[in-house]
C-alpha atoms as a PDB file:
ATOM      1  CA  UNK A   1     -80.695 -50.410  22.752  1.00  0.00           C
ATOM      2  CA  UNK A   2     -80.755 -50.459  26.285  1.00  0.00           C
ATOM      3  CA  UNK A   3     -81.779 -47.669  29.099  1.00  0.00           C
ATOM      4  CA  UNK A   4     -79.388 -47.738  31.833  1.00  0.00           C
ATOM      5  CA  UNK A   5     -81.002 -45.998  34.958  1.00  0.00           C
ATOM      6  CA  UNK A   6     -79.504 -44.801  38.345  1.00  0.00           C
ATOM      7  CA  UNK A   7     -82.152 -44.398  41.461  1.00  0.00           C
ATOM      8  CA  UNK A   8     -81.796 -43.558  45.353  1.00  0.00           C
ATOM      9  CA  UNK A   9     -83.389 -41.940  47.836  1.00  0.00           C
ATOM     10  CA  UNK A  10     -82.197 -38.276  48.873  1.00  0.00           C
ATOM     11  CA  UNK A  11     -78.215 -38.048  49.239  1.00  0.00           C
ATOM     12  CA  UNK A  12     -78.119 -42.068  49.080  1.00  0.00           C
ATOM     13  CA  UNK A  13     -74.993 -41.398  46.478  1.00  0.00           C
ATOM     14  CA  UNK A  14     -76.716 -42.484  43.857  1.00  0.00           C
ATOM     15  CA  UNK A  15     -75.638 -38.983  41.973  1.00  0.00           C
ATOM     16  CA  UNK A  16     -71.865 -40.369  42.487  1.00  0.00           C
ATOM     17  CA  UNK A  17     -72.629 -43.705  40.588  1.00  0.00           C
ATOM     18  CA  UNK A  18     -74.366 -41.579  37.614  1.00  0.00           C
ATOM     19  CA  UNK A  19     -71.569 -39.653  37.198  1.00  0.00           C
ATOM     20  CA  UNK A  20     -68.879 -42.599  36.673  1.00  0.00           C
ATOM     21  CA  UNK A  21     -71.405 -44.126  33.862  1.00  0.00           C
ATOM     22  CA  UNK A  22     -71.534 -40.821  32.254  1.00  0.00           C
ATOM     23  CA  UNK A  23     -67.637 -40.498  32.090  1.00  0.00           C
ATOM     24  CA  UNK A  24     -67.300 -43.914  30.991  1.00  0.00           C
ATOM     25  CA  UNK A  25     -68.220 -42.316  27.384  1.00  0.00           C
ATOM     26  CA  UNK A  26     -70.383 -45.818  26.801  1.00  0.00           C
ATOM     27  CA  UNK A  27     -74.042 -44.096  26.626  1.00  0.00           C
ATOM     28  CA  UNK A  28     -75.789 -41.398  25.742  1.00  0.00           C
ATOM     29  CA  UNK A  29     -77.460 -38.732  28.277  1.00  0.00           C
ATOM     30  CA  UNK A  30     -80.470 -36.786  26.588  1.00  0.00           C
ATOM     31  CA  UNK A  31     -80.795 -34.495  29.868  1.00  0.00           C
ATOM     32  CA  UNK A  32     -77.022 -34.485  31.427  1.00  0.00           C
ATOM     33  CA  UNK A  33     -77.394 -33.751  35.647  1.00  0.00           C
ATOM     34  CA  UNK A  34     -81.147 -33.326  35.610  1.00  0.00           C
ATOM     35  CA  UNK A  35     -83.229 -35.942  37.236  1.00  0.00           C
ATOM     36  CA  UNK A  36     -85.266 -37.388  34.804  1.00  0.00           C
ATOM     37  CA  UNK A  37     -88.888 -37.730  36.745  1.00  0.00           C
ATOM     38  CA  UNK A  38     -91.442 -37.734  33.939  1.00  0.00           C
ATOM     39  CA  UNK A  39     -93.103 -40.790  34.862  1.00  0.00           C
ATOM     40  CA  UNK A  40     -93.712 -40.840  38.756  1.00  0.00           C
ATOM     41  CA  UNK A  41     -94.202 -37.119  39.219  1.00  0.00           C
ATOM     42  CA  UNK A  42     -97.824 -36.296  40.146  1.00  0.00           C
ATOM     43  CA  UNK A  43    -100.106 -35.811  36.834  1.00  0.00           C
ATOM     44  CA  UNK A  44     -97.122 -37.999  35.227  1.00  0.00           C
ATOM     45  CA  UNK A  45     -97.068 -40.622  33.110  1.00  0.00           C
ATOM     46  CA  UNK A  46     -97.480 -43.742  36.342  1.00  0.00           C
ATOM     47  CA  UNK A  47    -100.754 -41.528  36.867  1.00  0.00           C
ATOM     48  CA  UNK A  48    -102.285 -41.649  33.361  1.00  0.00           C
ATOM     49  CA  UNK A  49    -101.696 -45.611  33.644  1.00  0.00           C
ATOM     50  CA  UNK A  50    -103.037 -45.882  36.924  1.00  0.00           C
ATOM     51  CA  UNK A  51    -106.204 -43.916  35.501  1.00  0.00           C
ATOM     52  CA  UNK A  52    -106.372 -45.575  32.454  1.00  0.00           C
ATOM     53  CA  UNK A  53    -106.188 -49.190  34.038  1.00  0.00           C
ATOM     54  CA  UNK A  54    -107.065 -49.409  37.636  1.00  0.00           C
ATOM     55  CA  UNK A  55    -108.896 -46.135  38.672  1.00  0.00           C
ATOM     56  CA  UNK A  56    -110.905 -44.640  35.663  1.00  0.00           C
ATOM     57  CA  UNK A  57    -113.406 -41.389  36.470  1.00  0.00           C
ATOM     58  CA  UNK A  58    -113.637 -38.687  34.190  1.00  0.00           C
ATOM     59  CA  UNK A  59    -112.909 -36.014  36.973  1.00  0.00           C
ATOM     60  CA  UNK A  60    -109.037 -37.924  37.891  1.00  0.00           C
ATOM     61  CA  UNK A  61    -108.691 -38.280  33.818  1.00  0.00           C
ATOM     62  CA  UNK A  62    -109.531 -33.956  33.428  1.00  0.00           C
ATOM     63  CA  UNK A  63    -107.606 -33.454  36.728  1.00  0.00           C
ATOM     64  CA  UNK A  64    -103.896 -35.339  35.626  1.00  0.00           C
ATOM     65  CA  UNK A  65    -104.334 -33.868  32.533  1.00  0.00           C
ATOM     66  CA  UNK A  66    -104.745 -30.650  33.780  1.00  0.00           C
ATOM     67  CA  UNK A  67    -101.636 -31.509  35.726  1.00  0.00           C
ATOM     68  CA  UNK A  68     -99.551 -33.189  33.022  1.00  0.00           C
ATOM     69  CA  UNK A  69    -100.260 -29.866  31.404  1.00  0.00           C
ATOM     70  CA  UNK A  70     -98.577 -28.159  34.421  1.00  0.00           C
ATOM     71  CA  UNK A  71     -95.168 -30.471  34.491  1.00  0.00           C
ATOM     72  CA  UNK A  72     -94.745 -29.539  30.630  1.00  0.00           C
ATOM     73  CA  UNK A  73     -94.090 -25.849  31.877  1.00  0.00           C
ATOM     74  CA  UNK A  74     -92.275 -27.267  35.146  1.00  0.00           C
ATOM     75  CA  UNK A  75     -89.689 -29.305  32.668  1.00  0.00           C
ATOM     76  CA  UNK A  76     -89.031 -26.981  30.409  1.00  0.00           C
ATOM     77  CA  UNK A  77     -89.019 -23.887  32.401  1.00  0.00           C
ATOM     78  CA  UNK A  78     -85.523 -22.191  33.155  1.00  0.00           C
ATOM     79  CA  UNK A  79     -83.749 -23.061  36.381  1.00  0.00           C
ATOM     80  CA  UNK A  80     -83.032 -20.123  37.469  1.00  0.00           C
ATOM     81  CA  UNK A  81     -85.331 -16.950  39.122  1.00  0.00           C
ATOM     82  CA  UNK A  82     -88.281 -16.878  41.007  1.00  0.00           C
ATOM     83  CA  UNK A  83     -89.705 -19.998  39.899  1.00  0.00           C
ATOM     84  CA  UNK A  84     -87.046 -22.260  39.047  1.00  0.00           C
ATOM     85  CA  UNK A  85     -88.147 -25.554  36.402  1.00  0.00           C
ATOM     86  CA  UNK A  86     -86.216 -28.056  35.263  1.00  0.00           C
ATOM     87  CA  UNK A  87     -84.596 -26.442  31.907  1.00  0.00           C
ATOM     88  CA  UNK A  88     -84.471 -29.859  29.857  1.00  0.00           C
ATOM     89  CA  UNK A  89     -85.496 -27.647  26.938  1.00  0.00           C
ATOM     90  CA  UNK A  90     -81.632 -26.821  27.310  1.00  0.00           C
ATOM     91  CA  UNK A  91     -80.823 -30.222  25.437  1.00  0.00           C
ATOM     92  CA  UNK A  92     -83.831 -31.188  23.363  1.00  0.00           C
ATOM     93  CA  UNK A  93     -85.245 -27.687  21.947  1.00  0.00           C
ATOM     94  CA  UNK A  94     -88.826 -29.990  20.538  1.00  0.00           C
ATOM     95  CA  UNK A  95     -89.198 -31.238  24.021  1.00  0.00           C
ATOM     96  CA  UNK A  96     -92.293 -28.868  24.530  1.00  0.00           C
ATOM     97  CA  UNK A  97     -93.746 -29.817  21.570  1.00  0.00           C
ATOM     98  CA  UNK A  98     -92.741 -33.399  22.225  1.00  0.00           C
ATOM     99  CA  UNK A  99     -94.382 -33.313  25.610  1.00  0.00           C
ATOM    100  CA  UNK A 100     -98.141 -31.645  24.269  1.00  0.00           C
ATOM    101  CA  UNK A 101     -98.198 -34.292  21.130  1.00  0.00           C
ATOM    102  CA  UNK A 102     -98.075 -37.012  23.547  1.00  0.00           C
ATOM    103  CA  UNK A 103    -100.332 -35.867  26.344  1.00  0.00           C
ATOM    104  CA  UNK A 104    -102.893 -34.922  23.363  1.00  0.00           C
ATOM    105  CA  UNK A 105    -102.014 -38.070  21.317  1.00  0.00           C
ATOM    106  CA  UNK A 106    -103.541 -40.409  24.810  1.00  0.00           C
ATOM    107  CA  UNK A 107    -106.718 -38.046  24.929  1.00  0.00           C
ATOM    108  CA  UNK A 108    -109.314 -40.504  23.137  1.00  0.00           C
ATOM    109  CA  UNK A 109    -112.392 -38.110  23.679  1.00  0.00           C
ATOM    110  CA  UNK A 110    -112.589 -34.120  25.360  1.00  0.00           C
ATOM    111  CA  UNK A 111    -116.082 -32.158  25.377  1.00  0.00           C
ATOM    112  CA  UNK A 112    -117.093 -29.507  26.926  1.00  0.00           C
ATOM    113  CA  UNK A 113    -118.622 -30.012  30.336  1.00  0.00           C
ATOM    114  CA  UNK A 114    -117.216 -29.092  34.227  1.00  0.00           C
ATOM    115  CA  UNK A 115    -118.350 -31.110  37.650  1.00  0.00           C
ATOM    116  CA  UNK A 116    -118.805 -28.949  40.756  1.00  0.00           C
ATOM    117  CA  UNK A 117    -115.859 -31.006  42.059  1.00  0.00           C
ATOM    118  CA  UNK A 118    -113.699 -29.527  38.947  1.00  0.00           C
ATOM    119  CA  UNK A 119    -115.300 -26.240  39.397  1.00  0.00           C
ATOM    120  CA  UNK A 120    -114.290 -26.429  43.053  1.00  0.00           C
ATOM    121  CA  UNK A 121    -110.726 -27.008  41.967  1.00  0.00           C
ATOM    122  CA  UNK A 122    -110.438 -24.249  39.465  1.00  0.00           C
ATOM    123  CA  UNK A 123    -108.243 -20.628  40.785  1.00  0.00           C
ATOM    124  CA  UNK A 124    -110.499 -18.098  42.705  1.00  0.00           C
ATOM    125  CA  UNK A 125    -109.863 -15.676  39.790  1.00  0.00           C
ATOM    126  CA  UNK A 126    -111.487 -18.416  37.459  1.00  0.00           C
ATOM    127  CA  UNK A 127    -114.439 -18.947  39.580  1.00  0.00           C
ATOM    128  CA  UNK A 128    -115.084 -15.477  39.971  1.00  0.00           C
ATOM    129  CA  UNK A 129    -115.098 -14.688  36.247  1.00  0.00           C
ATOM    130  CA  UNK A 130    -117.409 -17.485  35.813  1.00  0.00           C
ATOM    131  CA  UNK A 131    -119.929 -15.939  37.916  1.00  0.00           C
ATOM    132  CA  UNK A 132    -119.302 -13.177  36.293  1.00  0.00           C
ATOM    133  CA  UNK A 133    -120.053 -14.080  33.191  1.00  0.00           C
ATOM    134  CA  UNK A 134    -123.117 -16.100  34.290  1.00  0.00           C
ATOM    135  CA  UNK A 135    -124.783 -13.024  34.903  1.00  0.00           C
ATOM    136  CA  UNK A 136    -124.739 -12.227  31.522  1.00  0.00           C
ATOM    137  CA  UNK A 137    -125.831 -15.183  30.824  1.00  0.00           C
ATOM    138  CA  UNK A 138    -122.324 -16.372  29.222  1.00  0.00           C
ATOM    139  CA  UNK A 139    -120.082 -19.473  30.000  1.00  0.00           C
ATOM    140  CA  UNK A 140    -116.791 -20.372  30.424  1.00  0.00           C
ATOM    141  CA  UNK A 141    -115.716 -22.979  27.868  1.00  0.00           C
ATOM    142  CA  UNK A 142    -114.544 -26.125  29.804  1.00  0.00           C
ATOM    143  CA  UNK A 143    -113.357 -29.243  28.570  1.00  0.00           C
ATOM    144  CA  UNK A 144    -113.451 -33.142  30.564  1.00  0.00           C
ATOM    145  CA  UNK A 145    -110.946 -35.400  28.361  1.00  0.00           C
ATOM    146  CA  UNK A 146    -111.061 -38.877  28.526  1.00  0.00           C
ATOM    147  CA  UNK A 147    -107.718 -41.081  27.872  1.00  0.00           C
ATOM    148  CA  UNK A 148    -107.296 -44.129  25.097  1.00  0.00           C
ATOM    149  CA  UNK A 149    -107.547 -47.681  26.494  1.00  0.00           C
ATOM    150  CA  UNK A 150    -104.758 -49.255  27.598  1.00  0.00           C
ATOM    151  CA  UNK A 151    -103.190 -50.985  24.482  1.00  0.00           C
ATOM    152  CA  UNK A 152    -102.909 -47.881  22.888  1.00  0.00           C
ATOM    153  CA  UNK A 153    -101.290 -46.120  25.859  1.00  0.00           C
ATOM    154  CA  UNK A 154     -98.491 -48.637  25.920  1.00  0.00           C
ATOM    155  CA  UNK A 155     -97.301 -48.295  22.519  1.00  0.00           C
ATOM    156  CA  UNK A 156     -97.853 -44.587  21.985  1.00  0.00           C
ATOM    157  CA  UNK A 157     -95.850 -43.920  25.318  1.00  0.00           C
ATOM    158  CA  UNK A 158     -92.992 -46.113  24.243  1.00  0.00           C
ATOM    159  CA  UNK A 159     -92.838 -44.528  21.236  1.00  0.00           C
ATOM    160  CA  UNK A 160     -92.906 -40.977  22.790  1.00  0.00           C
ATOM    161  CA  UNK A 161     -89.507 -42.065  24.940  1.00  0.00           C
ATOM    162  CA  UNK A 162     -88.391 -43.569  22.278  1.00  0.00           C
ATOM    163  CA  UNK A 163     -87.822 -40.427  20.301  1.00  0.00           C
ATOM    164  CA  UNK A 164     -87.623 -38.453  23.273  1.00  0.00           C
ATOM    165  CA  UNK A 165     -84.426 -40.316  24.300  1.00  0.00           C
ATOM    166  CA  UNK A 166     -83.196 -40.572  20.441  1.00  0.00           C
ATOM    167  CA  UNK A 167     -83.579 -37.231  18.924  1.00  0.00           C
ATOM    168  CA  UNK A 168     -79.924 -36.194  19.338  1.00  0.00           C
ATOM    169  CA  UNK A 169     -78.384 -40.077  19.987  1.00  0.00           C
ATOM    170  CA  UNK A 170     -76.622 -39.986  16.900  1.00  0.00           C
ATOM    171  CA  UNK A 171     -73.972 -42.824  17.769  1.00  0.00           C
ATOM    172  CA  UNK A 172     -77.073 -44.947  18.611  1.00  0.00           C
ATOM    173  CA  UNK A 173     -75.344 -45.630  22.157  1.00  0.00           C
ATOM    174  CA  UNK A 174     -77.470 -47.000  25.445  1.00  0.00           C
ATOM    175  CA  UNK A 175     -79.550 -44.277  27.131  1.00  0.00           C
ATOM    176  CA  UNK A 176     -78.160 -43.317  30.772  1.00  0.00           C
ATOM    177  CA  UNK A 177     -81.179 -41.565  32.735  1.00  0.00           C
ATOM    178  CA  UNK A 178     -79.995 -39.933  36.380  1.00  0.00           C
ATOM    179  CA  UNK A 179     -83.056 -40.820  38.495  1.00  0.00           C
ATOM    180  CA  UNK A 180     -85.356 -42.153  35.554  1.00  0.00           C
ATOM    181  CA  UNK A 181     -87.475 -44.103  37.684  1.00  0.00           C
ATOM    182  CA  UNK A 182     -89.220 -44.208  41.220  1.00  0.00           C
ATOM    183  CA  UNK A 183     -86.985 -46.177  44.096  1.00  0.00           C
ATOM    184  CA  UNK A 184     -90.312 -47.219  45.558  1.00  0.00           C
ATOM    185  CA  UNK A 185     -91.609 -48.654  42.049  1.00  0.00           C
ATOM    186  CA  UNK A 186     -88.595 -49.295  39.917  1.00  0.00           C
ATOM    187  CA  UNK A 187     -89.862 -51.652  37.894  1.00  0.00           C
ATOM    188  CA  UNK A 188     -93.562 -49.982  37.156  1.00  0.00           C
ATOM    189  CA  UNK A 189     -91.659 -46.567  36.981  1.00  0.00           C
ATOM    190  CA  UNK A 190     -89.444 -47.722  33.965  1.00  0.00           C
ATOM    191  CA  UNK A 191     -91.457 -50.499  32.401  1.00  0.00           C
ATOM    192  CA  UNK A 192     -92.093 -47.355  29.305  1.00  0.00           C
ATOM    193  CA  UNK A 193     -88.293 -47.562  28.692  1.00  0.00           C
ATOM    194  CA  UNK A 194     -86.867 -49.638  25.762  1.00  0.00           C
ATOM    195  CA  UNK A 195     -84.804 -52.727  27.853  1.00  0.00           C
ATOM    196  CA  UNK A 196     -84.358 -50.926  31.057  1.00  0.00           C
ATOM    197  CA  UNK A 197     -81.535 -52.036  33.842  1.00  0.00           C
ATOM    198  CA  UNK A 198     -81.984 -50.024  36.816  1.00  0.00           C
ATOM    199  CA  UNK A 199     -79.295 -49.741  39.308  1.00  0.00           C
ATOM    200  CA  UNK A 200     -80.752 -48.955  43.190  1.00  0.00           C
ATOM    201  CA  UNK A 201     -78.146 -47.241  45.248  1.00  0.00           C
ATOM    202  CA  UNK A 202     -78.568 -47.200  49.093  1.00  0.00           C
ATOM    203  CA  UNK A 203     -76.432 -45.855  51.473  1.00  0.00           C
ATOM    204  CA  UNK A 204     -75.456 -45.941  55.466  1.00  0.00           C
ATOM    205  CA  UNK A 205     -78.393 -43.832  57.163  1.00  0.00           C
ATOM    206  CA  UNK A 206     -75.951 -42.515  59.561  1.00  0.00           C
ATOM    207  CA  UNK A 207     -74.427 -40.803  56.524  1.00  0.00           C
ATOM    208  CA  UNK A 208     -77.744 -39.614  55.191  1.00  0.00           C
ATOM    209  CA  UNK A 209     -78.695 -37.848  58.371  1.00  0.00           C
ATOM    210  CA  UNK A 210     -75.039 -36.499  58.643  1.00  0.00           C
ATOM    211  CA  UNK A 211     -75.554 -35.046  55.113  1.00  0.00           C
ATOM    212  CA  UNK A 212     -78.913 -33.610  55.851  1.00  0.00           C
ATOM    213  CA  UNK A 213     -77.823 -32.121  59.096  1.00  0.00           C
ATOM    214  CA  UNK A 214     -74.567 -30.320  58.258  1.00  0.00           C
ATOM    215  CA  UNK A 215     -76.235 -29.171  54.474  1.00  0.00           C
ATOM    216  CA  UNK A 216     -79.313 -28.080  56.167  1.00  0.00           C
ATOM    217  CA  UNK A 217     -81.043 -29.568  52.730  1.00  0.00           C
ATOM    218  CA  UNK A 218     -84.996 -28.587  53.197  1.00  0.00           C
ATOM    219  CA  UNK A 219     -86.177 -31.140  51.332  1.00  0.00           C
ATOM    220  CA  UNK A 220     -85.663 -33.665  54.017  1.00  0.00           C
ATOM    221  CA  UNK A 221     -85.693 -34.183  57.429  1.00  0.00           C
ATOM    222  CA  UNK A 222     -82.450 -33.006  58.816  1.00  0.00           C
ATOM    223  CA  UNK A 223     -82.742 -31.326  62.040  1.00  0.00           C
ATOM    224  CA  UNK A 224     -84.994 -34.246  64.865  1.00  0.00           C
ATOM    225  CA  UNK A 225     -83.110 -37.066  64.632  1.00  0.00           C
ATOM    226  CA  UNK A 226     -86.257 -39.427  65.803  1.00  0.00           C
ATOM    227  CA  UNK A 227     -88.388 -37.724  62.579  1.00  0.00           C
ATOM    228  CA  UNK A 228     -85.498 -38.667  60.778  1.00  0.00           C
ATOM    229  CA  UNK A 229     -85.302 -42.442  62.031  1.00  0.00           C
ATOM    230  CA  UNK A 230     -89.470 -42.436  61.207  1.00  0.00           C
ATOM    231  CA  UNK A 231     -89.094 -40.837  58.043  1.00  0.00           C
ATOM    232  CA  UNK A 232     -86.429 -43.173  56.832  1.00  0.00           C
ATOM    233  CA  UNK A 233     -88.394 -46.628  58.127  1.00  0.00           C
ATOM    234  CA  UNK A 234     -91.534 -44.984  55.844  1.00  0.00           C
ATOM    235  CA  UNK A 235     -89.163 -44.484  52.844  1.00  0.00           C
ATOM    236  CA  UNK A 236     -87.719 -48.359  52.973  1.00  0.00           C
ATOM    237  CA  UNK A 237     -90.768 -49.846  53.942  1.00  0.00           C
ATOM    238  CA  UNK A 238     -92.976 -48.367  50.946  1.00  0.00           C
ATOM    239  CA  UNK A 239     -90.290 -50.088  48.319  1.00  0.00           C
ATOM    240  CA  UNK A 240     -92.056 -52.369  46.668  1.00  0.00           C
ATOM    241  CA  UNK A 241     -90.345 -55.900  47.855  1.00  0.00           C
ATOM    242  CA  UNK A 242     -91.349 -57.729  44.595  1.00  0.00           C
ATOM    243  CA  UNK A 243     -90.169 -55.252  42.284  1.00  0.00           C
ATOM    244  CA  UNK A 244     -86.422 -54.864  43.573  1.00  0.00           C
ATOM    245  CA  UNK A 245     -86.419 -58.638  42.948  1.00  0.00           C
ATOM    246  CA  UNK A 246     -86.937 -58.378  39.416  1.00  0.00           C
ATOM    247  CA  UNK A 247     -83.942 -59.366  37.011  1.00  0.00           C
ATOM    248  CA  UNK A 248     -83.750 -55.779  35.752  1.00  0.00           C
ATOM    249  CA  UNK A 249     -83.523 -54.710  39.101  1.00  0.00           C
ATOM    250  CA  UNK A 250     -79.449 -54.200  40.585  1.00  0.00           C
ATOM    251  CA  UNK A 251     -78.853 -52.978  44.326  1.00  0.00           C
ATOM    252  CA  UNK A 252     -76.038 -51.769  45.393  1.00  0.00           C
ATOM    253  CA  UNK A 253     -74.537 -50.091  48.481  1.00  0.00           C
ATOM    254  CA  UNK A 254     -73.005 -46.495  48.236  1.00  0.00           C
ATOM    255  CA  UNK A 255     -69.813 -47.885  50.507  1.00  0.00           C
ATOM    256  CA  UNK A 256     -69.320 -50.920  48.099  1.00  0.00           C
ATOM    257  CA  UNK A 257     -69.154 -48.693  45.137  1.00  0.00           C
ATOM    258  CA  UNK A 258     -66.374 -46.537  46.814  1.00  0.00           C
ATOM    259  CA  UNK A 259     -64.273 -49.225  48.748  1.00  0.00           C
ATOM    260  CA  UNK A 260     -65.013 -51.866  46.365  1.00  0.00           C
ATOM    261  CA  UNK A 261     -65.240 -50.521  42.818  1.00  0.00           C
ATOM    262  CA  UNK A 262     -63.560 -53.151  41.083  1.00  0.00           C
ATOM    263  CA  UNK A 263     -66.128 -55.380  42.391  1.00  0.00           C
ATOM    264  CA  UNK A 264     -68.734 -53.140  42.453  1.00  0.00           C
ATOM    265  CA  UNK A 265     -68.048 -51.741  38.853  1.00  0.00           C
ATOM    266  CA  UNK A 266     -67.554 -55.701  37.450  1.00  0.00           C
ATOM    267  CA  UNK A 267     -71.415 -56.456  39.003  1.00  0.00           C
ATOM    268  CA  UNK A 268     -72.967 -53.363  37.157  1.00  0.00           C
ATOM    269  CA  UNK A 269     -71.046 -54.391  33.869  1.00  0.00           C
ATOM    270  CA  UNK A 270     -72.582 -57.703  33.747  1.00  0.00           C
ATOM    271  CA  UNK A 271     -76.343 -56.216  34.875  1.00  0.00           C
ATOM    272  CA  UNK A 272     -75.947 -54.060  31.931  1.00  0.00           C
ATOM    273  CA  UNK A 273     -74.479 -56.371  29.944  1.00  0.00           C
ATOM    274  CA  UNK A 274     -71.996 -53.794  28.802  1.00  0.00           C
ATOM    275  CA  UNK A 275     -68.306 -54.116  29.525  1.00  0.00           C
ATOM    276  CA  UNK A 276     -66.935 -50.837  31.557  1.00  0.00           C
ATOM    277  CA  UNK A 277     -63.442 -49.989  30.968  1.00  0.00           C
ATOM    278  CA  UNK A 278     -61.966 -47.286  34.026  1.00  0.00           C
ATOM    279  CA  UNK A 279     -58.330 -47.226  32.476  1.00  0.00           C
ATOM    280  CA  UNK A 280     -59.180 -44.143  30.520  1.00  0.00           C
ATOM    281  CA  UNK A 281     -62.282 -42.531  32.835  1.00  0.00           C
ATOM    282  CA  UNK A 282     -61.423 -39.410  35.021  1.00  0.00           C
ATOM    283  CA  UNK A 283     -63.081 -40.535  38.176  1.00  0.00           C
ATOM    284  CA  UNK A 284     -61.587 -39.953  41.402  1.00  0.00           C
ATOM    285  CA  UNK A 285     -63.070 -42.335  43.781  1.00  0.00           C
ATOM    286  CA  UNK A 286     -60.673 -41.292  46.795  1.00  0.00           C
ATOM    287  CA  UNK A 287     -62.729 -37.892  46.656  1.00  0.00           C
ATOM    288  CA  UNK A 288     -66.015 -40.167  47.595  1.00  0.00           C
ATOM    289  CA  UNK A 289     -64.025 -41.859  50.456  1.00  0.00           C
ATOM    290  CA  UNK A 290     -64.652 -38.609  53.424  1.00  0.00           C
ATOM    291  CA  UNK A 291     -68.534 -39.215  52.469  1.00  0.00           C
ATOM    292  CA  UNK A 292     -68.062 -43.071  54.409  1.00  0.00           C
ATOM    293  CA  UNK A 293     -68.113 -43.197  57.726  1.00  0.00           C
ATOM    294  CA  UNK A 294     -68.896 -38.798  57.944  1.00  0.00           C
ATOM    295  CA  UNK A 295     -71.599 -39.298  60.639  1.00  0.00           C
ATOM    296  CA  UNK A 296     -68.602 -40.498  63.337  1.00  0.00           C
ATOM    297  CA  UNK A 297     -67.033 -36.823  62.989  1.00  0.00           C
ATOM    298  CA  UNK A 298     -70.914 -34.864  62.128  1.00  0.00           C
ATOM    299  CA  UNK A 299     -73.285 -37.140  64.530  1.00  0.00           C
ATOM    300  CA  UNK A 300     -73.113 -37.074  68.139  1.00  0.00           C
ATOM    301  CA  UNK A 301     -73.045 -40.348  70.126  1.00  0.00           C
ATOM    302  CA  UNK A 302     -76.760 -40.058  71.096  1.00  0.00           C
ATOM    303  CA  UNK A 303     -77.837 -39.239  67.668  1.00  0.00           C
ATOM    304  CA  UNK A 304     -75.665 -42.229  66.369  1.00  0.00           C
ATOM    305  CA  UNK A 305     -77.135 -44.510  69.065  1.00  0.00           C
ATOM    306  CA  UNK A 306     -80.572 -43.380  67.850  1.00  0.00           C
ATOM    307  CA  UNK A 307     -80.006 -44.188  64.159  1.00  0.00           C
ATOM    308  CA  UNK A 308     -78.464 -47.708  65.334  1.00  0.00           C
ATOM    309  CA  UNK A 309     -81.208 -48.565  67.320  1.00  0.00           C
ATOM    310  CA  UNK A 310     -84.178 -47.403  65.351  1.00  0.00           C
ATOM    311  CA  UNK A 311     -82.692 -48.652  62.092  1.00  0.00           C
ATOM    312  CA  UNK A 312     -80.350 -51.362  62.689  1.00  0.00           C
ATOM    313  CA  UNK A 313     -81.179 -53.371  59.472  1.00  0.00           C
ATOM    314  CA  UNK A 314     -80.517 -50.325  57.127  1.00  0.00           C
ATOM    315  CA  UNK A 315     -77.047 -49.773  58.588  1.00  0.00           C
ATOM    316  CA  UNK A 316     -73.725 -50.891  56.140  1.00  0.00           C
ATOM    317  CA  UNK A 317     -71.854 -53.325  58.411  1.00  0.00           C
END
């Protein structure tokens, strides 16, 4: 069994190609339109592997579990309201429970014990209660955890995702995960998967910056066209060149994928070594075709010259 996964950077129209797989009827989505960032988040599951092989100290170990603990409440919290979460306990009502079994199933050893750099870290409110309580000569219980050795972390998180992925699969089709892996580590951010075959989507910047300026998105850089161009070299340049050249590894352009999809759709069928049919799929890719080319009517000539000169190499000829 397979895991199919779509990446891109911010409105790259990667979201397009994940939507044709999942109306191909061919796999099976365990969290349908919600980006599936468990492993590179911060305190995720990269982090614990990073800790547990190259950069070990009890203090990082406490602190990303502290923040694994965090992302638990972040996934499964409703999206919707003050403080919106990702709502994947929507599809998979044991995700919660899921999520605490593994983080507690990695912990190897936890005692009771807090550095001043952990005590420095902790809310006001907690620090002043521990004073507090010092005074009358009481403590608050802390814990330091320490994570299993490497071996073990392999196979208990690939059989985490493995159920994770499974629990409602019941045709036993591929996995299709919308943004299941990091597009600066693609490989390293889905290595956990059972057979992975990411797909990396990039797109015209010109477009990018068009979509940014006319959706006023805050997440990125919309509004200075020269932070854009810097912000953009940053992104490509921190993709990891030896990763994208791994055999599980597909690019793609946005453009091809619209004005080529035969082509296009025939190159992903043979990286996922699953035939796609389209005679029976409900895709419109004319509706895509306004999003090529958008910056000529959005852009004006001086921010399009700026885009061309500063990134010349990223632009779709």
């Amino acid at each position: 069994m397979k895991t199919i996964v779509t990446i891109g950077t911010g409105y790259s129209g990667s979201s397009a190609v994940y939507e044709f797989l999942r109306l191909t009827n061919n796999f099976y989505d365990p969290f349908p339109n919600i980006e599936f960032s468990l492993t590179y988040d911060p305190g995720g599951v990269m982090d614990i592997d990073e800790c547990i092989n190259k950069n070990f100290s009890p203090n990082k170990t406490t602190l990303i579990y502290e923040q694994f603990k965090k992302n638990i409440a972040f996934y499964t919290s409703k999206d919707y309201g003050l403080k919106q979460g990702k709502n994947m306990s929507i599809y998979n009502h044991s995700i919660t429970n899921l999520l605490n079994e593994y983080l507690e199933s990695l912990v190897e050893i936890k005692y009771e014990g807090q550095s001043l750099y952990l005590k420095y870290n902790n809310n006001l409110f907690l620090n002043f209660l521990s004073k507090l309580k010092i005074k009358f000569n009481k403590k608050i219980p802390k814990e330091i955890f320490l994570f299993c050795e490497n071996e073990n972390f392999q196979k208990i998180t690939k059989i985490f995702f493995e159920k994770l992925f499974n629990i409602n699969n019941h045709k036993k089709k591929n996995i299709l995960l919308d943004q299941g892996g990091s597009i600066w580590n693609p490989y390293n951010s889905t290595k956990y998967y059972n057979e992975p075959r990411c797909i990396l989507i990039f797109r015209d910047p010109r477009d990018i910056f068009s979509e940014f300026k006319s959706k006023s998105v805050y997440s990125y850089p919309g509004k200075d066209i020269k932070i854009f161009c810097d912000w953009y070299k940053k992104i490509m340049s921190n993709i990891n060149s030896k990763e994208i050249e791994r055999s599980n590894i597909l690019k793609i352009n946005f453009e091809d994928f619209i004005n080529k999809n035969k082509d296009t759709i025939h190159l992903i069928s043979e990286h996922i070594q699953t035939e796609i049919k389209t005679n029976n799929i409900n895709y419109d890719f004319s509706r895509s075709i306004s999003n090529i080319q958008r910056y000529k009517k959005n852009l004006s000539e001086k921010e399009i010259q700026t885009i061309e000169n500063n990134l010349k190499k990223y632009l779709y000829i």
